[in-house]
C-alpha atoms as a PDB file:
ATOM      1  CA  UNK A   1       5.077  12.996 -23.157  1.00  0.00           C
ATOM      2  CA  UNK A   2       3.777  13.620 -19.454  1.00  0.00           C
ATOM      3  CA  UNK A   3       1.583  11.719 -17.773  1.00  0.00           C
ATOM      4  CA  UNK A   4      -0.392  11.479 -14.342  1.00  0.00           C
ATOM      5  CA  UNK A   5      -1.390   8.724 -12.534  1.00  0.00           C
ATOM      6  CA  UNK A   6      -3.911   8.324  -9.814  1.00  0.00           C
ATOM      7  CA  UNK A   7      -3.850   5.856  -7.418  1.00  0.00           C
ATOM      8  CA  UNK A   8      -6.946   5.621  -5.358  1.00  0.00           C
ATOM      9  CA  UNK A   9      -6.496   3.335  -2.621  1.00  0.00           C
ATOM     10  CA  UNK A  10      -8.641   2.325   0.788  1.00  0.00           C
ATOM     11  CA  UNK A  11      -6.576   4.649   3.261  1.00  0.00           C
ATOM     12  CA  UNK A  12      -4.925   7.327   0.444  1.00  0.00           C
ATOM     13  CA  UNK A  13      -5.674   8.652  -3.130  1.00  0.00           C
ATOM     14  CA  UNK A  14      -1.982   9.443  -5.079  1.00  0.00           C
ATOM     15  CA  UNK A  15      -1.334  11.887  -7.706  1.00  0.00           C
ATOM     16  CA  UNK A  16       1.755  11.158  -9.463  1.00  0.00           C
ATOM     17  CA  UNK A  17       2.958  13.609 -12.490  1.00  0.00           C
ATOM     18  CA  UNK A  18       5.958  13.204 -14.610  1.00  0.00           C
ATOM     19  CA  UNK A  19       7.539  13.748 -17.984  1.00  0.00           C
ATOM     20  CA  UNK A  20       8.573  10.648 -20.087  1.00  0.00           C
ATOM     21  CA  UNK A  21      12.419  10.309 -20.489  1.00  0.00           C
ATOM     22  CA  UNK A  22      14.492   8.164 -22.659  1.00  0.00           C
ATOM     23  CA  UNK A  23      15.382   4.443 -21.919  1.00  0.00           C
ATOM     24  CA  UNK A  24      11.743   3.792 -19.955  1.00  0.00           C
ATOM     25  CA  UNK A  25      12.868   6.614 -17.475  1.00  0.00           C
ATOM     26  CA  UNK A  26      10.819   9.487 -16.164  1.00  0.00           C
ATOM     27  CA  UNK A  27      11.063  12.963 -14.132  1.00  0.00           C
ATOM     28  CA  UNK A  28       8.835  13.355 -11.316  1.00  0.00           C
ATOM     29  CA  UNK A  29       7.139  16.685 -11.628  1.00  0.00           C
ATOM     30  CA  UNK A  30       4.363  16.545  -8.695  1.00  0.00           C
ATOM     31  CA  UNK A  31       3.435  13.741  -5.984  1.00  0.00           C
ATOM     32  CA  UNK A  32       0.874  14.187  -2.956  1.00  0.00           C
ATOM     33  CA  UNK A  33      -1.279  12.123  -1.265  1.00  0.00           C
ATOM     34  CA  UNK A  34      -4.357  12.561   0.323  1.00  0.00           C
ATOM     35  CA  UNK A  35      -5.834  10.905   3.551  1.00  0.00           C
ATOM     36  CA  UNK A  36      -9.683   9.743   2.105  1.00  0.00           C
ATOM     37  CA  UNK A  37     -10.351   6.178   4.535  1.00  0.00           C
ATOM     38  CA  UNK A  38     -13.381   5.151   2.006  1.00  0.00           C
ATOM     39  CA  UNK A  39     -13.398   1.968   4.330  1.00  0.00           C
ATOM     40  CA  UNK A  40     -14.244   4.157   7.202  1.00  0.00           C
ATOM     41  CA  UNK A  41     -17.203   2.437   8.972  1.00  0.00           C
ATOM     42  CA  UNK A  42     -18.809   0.463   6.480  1.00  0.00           C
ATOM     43  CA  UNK A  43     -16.042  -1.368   4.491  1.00  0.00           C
ATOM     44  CA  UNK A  44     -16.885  -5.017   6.077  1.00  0.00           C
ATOM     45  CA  UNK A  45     -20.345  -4.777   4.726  1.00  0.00           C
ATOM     46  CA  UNK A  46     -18.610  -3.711   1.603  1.00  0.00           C
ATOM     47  CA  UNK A  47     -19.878  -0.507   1.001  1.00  0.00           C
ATOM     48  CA  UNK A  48     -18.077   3.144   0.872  1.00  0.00           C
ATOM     49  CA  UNK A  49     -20.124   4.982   3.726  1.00  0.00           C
ATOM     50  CA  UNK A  50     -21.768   8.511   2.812  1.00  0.00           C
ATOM     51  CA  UNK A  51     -18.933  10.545   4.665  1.00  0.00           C
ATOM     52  CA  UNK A  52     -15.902   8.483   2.775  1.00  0.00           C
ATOM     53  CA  UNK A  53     -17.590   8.828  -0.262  1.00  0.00           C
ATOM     54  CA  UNK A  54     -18.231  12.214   0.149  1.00  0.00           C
ATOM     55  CA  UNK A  55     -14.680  12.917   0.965  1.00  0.00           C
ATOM     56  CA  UNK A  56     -13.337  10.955  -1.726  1.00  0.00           C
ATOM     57  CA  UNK A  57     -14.849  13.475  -4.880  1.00  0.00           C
ATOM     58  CA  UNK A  58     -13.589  16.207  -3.122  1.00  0.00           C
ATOM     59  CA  UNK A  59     -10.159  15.032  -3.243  1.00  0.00           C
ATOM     60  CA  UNK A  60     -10.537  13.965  -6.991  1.00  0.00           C
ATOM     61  CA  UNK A  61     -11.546  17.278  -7.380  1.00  0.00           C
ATOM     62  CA  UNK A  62      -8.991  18.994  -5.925  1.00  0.00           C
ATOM     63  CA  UNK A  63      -6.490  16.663  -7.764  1.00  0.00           C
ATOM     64  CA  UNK A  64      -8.520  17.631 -11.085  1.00  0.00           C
ATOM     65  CA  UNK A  65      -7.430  21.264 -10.565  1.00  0.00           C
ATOM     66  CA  UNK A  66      -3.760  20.148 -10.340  1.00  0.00           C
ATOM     67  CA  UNK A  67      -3.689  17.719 -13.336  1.00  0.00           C
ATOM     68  CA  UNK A  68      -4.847  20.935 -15.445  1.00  0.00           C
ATOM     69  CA  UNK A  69      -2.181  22.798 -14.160  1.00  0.00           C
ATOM     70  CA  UNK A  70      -0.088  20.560 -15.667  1.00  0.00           C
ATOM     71  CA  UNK A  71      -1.512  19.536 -18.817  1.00  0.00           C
ATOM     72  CA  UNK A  72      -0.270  15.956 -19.277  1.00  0.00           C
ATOM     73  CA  UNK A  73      -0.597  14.330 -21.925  1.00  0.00           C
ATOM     74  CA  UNK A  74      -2.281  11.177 -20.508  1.00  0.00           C
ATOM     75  CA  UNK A  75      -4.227  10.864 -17.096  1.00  0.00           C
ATOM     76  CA  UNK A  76      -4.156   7.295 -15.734  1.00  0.00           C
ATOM     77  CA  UNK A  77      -6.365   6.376 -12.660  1.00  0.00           C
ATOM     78  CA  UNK A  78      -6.838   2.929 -10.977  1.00  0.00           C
ATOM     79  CA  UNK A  79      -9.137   1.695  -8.759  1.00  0.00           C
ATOM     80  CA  UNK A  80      -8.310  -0.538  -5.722  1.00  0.00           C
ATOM     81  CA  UNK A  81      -9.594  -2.666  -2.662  1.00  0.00           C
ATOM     82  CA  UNK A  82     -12.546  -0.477  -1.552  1.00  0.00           C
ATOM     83  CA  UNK A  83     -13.506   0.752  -4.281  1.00  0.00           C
ATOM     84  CA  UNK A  84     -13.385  -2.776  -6.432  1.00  0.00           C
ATOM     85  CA  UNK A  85     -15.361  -4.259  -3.663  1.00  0.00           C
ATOM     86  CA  UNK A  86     -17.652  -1.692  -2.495  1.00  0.00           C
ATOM     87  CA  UNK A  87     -21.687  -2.598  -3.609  1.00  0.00           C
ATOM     88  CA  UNK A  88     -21.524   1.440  -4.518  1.00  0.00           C
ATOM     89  CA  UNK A  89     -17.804   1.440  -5.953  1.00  0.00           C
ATOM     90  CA  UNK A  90     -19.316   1.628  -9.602  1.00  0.00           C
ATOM     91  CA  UNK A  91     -21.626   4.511  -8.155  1.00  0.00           C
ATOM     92  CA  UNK A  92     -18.366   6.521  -6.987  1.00  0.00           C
ATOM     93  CA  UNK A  93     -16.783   5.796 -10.406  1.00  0.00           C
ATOM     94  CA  UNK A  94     -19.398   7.830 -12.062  1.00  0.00           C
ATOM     95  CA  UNK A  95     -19.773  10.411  -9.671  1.00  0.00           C
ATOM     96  CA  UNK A  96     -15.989  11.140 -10.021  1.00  0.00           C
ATOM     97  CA  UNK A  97     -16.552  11.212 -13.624  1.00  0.00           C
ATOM     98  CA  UNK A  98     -19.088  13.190 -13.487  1.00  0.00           C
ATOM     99  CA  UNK A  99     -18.167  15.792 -11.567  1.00  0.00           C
ATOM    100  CA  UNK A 100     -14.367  15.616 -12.605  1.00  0.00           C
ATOM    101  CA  UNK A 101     -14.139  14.215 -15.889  1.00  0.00           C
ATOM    102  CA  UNK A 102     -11.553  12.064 -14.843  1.00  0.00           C
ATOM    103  CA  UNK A 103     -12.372   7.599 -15.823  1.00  0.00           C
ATOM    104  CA  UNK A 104     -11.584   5.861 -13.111  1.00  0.00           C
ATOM    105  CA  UNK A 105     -10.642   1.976 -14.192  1.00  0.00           C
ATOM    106  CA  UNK A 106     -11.200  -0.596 -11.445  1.00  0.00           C
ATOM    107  CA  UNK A 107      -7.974  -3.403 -11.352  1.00  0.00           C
ATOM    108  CA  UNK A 108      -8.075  -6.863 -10.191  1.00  0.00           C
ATOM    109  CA  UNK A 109      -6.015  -7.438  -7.000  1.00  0.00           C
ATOM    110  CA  UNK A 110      -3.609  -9.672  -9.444  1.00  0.00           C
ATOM    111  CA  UNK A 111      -3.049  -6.574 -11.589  1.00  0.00           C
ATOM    112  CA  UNK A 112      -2.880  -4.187  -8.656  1.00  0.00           C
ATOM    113  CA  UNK A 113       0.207  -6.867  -7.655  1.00  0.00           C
ATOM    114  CA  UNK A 114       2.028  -6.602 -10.998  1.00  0.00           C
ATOM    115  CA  UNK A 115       1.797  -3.180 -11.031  1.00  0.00           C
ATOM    116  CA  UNK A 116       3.463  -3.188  -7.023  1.00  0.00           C
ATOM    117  CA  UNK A 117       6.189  -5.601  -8.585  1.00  0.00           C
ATOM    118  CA  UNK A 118       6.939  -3.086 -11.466  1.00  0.00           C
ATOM    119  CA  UNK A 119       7.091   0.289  -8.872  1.00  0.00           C
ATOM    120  CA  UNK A 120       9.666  -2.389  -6.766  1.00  0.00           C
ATOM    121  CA  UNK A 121      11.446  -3.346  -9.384  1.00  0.00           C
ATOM    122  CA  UNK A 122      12.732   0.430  -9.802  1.00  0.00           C
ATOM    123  CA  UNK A 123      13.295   0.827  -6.215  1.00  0.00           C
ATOM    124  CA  UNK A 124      15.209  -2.240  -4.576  1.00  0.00           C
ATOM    125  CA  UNK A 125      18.100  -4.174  -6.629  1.00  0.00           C
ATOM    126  CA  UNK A 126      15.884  -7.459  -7.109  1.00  0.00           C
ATOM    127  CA  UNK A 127      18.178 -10.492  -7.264  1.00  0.00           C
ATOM    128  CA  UNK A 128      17.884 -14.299  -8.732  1.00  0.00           C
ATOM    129  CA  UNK A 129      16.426 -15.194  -5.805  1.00  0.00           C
ATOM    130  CA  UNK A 130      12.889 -15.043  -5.067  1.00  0.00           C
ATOM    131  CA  UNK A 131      11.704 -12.586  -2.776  1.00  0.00           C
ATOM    132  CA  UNK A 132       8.545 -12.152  -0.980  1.00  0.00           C
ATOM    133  CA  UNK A 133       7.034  -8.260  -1.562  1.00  0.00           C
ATOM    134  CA  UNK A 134       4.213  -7.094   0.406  1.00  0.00           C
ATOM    135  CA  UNK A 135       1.901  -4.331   0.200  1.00  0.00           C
ATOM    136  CA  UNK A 136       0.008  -3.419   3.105  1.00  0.00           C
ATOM    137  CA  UNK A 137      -3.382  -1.785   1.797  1.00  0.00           C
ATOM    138  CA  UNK A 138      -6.491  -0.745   3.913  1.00  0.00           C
ATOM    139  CA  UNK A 139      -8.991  -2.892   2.054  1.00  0.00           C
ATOM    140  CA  UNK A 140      -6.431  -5.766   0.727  1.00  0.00           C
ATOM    141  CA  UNK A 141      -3.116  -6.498   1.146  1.00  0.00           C
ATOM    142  CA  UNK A 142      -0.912  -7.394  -2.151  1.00  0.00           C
ATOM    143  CA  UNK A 143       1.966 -10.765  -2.186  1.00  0.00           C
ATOM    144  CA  UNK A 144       4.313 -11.029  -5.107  1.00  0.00           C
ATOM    145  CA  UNK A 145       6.960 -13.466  -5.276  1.00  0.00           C
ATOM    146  CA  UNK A 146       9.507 -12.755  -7.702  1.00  0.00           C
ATOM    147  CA  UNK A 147      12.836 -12.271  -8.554  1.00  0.00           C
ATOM    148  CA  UNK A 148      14.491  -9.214 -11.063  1.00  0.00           C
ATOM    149  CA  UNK A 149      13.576 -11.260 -14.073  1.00  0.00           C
ATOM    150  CA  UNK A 150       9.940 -12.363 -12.782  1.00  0.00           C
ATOM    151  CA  UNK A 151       6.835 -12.954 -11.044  1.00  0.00           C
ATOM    152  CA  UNK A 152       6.581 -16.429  -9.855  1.00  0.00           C
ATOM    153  CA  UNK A 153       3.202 -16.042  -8.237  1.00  0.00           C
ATOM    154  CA  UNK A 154       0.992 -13.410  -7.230  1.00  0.00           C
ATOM    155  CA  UNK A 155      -1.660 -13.295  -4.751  1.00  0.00           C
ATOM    156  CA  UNK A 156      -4.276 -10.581  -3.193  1.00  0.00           C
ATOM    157  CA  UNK A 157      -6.359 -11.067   0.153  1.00  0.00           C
ATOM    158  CA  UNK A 158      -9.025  -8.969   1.608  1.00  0.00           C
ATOM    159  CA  UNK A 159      -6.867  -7.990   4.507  1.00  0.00           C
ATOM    160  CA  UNK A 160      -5.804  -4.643   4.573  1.00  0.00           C
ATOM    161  CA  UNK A 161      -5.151  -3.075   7.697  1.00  0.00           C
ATOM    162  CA  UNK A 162      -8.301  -1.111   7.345  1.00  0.00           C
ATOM    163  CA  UNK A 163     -10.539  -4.064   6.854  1.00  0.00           C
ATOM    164  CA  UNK A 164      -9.021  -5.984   9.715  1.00  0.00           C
ATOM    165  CA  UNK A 165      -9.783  -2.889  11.939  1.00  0.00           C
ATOM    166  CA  UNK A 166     -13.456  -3.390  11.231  1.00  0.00           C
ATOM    167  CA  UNK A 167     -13.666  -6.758  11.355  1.00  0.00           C
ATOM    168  CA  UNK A 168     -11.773  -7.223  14.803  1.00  0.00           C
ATOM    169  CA  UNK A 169     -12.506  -3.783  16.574  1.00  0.00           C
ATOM    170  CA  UNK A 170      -9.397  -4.322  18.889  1.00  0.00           C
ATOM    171  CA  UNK A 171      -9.186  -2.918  22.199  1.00  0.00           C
ATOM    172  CA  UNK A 172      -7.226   0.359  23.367  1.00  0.00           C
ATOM    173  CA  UNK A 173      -4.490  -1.687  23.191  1.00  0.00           C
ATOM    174  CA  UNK A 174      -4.892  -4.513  21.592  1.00  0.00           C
ATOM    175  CA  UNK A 175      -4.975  -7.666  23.730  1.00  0.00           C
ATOM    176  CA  UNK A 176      -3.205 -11.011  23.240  1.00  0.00           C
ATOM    177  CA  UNK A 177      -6.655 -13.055  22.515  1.00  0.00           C
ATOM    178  CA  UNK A 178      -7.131 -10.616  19.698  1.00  0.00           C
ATOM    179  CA  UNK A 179      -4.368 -10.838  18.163  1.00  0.00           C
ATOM    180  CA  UNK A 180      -4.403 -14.546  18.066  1.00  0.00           C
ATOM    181  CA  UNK A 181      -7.618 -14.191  16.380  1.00  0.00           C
ATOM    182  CA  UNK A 182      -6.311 -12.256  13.887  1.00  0.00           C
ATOM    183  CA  UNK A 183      -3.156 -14.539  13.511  1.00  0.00           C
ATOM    184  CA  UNK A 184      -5.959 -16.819  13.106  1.00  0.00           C
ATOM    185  CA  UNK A 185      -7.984 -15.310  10.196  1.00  0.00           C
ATOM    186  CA  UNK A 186      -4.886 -14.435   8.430  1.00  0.00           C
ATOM    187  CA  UNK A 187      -3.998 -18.236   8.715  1.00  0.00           C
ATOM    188  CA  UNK A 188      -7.248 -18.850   6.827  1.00  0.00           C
ATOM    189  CA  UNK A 189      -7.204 -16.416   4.470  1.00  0.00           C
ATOM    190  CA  UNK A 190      -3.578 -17.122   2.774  1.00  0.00           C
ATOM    191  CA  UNK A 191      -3.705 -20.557   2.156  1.00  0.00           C
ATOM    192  CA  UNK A 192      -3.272 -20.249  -1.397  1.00  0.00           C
ATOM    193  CA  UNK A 193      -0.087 -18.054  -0.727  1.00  0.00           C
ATOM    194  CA  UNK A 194       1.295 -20.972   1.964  1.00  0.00           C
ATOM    195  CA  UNK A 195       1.169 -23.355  -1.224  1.00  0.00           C
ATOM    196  CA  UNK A 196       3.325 -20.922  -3.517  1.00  0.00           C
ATOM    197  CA  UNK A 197       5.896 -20.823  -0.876  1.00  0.00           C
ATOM    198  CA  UNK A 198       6.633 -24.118  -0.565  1.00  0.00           C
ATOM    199  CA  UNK A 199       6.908 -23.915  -4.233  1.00  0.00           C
ATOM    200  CA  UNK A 200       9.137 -21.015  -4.069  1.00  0.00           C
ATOM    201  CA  UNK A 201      10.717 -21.044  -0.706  1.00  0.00           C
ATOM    202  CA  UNK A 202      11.674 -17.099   0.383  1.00  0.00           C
ATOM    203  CA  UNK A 203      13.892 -15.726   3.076  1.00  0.00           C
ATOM    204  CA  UNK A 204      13.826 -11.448   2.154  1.00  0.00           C
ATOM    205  CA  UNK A 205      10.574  -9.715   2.525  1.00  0.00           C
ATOM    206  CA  UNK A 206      10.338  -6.053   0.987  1.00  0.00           C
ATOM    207  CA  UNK A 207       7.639  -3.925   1.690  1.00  0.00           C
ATOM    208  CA  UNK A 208       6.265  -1.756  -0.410  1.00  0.00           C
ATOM    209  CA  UNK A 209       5.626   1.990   0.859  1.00  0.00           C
ATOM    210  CA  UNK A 210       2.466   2.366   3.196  1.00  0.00           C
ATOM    211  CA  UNK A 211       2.621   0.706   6.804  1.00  0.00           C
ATOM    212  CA  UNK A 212       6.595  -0.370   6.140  1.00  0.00           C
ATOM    213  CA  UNK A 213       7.737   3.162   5.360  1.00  0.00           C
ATOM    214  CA  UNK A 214       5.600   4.594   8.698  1.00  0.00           C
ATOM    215  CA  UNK A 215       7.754   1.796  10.487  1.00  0.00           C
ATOM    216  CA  UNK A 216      11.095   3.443   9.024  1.00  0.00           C
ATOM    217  CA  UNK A 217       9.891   6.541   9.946  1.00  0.00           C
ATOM    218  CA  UNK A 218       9.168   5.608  13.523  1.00  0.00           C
ATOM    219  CA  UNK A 219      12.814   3.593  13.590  1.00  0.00           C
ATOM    220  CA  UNK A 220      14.747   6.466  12.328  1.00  0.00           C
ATOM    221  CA  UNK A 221      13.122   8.915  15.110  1.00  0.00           C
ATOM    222  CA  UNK A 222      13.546   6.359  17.557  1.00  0.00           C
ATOM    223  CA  UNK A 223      16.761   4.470  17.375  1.00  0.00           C
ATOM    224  CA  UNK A 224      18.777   6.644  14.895  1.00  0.00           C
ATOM    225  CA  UNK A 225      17.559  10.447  15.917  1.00  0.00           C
ATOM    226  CA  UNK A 226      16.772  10.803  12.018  1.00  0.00           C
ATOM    227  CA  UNK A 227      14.579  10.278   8.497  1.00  0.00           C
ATOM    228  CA  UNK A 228      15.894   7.223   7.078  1.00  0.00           C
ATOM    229  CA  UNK A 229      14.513   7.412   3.760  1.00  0.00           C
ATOM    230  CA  UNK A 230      15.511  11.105   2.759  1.00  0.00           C
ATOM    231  CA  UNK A 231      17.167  10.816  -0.731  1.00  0.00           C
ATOM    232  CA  UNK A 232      16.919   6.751  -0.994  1.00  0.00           C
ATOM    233  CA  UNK A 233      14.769   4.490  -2.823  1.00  0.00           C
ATOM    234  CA  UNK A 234      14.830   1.926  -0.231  1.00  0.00           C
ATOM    235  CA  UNK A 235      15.732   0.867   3.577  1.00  0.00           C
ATOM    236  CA  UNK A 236      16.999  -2.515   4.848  1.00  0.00           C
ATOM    237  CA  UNK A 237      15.346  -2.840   8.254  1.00  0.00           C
ATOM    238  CA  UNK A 238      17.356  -4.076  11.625  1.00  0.00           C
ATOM    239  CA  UNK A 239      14.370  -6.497  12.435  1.00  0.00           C
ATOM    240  CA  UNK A 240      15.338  -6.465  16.055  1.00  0.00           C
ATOM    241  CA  UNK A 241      14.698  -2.534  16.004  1.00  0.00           C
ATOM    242  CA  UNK A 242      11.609  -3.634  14.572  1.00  0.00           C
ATOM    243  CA  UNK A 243      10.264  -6.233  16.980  1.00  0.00           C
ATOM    244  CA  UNK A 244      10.957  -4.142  19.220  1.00  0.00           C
ATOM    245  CA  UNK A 245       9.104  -1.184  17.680  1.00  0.00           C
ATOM    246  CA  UNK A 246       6.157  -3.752  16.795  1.00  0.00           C
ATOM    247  CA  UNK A 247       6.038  -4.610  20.808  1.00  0.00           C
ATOM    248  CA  UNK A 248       5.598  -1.003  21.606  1.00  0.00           C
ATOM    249  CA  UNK A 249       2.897  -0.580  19.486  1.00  0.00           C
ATOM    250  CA  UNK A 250       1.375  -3.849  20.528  1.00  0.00           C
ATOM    251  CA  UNK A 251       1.026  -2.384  24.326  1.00  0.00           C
ATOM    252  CA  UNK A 252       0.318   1.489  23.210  1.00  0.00           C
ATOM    253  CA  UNK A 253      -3.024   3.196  23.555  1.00  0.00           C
ATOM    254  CA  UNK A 254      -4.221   5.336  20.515  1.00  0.00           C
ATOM    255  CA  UNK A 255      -3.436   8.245  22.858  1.00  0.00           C
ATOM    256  CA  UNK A 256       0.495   7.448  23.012  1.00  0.00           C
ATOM    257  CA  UNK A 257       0.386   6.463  19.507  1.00  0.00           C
ATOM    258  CA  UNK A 258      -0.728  10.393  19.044  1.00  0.00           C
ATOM    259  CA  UNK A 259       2.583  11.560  20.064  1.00  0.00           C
ATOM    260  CA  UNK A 260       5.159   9.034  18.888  1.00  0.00           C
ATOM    261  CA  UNK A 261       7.493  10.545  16.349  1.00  0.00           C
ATOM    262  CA  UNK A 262       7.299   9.113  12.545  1.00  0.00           C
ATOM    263  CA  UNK A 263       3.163   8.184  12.595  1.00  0.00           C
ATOM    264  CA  UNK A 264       1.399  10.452  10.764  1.00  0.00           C
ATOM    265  CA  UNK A 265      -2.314  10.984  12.172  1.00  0.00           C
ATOM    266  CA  UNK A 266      -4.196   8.781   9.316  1.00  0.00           C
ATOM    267  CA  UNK A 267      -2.295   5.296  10.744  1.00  0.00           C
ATOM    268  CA  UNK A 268      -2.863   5.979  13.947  1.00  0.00           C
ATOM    269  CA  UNK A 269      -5.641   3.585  14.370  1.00  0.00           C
ATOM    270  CA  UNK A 270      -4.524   1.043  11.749  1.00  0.00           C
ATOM    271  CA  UNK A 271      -0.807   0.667  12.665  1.00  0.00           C
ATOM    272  CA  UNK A 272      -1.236  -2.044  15.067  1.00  0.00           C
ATOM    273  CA  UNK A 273      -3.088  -4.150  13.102  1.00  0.00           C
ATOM    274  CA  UNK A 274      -0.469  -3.519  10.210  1.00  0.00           C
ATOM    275  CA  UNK A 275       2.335  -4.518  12.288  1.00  0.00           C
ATOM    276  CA  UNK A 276       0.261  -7.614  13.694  1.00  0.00           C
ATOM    277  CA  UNK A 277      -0.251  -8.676   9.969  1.00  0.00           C
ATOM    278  CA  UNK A 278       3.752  -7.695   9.538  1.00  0.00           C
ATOM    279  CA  UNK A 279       4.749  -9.893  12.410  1.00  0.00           C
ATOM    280  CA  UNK A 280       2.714 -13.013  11.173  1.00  0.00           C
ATOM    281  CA  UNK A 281       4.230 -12.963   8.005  1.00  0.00           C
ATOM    282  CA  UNK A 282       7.884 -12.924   9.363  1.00  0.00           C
ATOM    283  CA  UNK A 283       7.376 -15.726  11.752  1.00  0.00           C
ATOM    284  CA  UNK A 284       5.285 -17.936   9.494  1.00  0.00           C
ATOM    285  CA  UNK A 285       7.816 -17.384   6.338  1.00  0.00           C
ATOM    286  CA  UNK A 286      10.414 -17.496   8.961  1.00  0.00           C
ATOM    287  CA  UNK A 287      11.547 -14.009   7.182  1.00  0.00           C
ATOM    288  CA  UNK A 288      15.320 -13.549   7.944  1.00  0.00           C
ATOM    289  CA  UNK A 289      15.413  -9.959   6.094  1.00  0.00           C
ATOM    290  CA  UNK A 290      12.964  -7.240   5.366  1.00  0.00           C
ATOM    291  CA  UNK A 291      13.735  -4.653   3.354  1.00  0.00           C
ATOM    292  CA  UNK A 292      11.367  -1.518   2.187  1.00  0.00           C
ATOM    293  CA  UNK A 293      10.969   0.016  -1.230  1.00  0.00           C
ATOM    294  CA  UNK A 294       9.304   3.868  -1.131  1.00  0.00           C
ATOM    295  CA  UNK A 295       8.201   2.930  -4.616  1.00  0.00           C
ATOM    296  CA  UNK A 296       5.126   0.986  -5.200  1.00  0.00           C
ATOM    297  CA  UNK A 297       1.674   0.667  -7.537  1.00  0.00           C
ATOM    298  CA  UNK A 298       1.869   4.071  -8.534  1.00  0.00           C
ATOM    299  CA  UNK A 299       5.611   4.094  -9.840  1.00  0.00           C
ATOM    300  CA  UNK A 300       4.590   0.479 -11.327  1.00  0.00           C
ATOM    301  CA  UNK A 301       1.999   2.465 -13.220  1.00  0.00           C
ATOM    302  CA  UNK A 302       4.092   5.288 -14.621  1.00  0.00           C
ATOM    303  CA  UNK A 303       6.462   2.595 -16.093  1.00  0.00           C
ATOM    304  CA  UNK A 304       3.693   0.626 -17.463  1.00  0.00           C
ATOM    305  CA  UNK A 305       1.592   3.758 -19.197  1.00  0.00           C
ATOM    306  CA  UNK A 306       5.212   4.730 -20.774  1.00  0.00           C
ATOM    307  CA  UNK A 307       5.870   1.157 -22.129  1.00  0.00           C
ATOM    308  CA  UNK A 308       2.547   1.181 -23.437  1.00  0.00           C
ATOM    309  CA  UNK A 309       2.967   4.388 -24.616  1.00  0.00           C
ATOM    310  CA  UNK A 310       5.952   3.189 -27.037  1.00  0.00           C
ATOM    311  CA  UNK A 311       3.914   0.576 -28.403  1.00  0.00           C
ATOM    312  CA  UNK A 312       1.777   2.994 -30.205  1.00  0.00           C
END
């Protein structure tokens, strides 16, 4: 069988086609992503604004053509963050089906996590012990901790980097009063996640595609002269190449951030606040490795359509 998955995030929509294999196994055929930023303006009131919206359908529709190209057998697309939590999201979901034909099924933020853990799982060589994995959204940012057998908890918090940047409105850069506010609100916000630590204590943080590979992009231009993550699954980070990485975007200017090597246009503006969240989350956990896996929801949700798939 083939099948295609969407992923329609805050920040990107993903099209991910592939044939079923043997064994829970599949072929990639076709993956893109689009640049849509549905929380672009309006996403702290909780609404898509007119231009996101907009901007969105056209790159469903654009997808749509693709997806017939390939005739799958199965088209799979999942709803995130600002979408889930937009006063107009269930507008956009019929818009895009009718002017597309494609059903668009909003996930909780718990689901959107097991789906992360089952993209990671193929990716990184998961261990008994637990690990913390982190996805870095625009609207809401994903926390699984698990090990290769299981999910011991799982938690999702509206702070994606996306959000934060219209909550906070930083400066040009970002000063240190900000970010302590931030560090602040963040403090707030993952209580509940505090409490399954100390349940399940964690040392490795992997991060799951997004913000973490832009910062393995930047690292490999930077320090090494080269793309890390050409023909891997995964990257274990030097975390003193990235504190210092995360101090140079700390004191950059959206301007310099236009011309450093590795950040692609779309994270320009969001990047800092990524990193911030990043940073907090290694020195609260006291994080003593962080590791990145280039496969995330939309991976997760291949395996899980061809599991289901066999069921039938």
């Amino acid at each position: 069988m083939r099948h295609a998955i969407l992923d329609l995030g805050t920040n990107t929509f993903h099209l991910f086609i592939a044939d079923q294999l043997p064994g829970n196994k599949f072929r990639t055929l076709f993956k893109s992503k689009v640049s849509v930023k549905l929380g672009e303006g309006e996403i702290h009131k909780n609404r898509i604004g007119e231009v996101p919206f907009r901007r969105g359908i056209e790159a469903l529709i654009r997808y749509r053509t693709i997806i017939d190209r390939f005739k799958p057998d199965t088209v799979s697309a999942f709803a995130t963050s600002a979408i889930r939590t937009a006063k107009n999201g269930a507008q956009f979901i019929l818009d895009v089906f009718e002017e597309t034909g494609i059903q668009v099924t909003t996930i909780t933020g718990k689901e959107e996590a097991r789906l992360i853990y089952l993209g990671v799982q193929q990716a990184v060589q998961l261990s008994d012990e637990p690990v913390l994995i982190v996805d870095i959204g625009g609207g809401s940012t994903e926390f699984i901790i698990a090990n290769h057998k299981k999910i011991f908890a799982k938690h999702s918090f509206k702070i994606g980097a996306a959000r934060l940047l219209e909550l906070f409105t930083p400066s040009d850069p970002i000063r240190a009063n900000e970010i302590r506010k931030i560090n602040s609100f963040l403090l707030r916000e993952i209580q509940p996640l505090l409490e399954s630590v100390r349940k399940f204590p964690v040392h490795t943080m992997i991060g799951s595609s997004g913000s973490f590979d832009t910062y393995a992009e930047m690292i490999g231009h930077r320090y090494h002269g080269k793309n890390l993550l050409r023909g891997t699954t995964h990257y274990r980070f030097n975390l003193s190449e990235y504190r210092r990485l995360h101090e140079g975007l700390l004191s950059s200017t959206i301007a310099q951030r236009a011309k450093m090597k590795g950040l692609i246009s779309m994270r320009r503006d969001m990047i800092v606040l990524a990193s911030v969240c990043t940073m907090f989350i290694i020195r609260k956990f006291k994080i003593r490795e962080m590791l990145l896996s280039k496969y995330a929801l939309k991976e997760g949700a291949m395996l899980d359509v061809i599991r289901k798939s066999l069921l039938v």
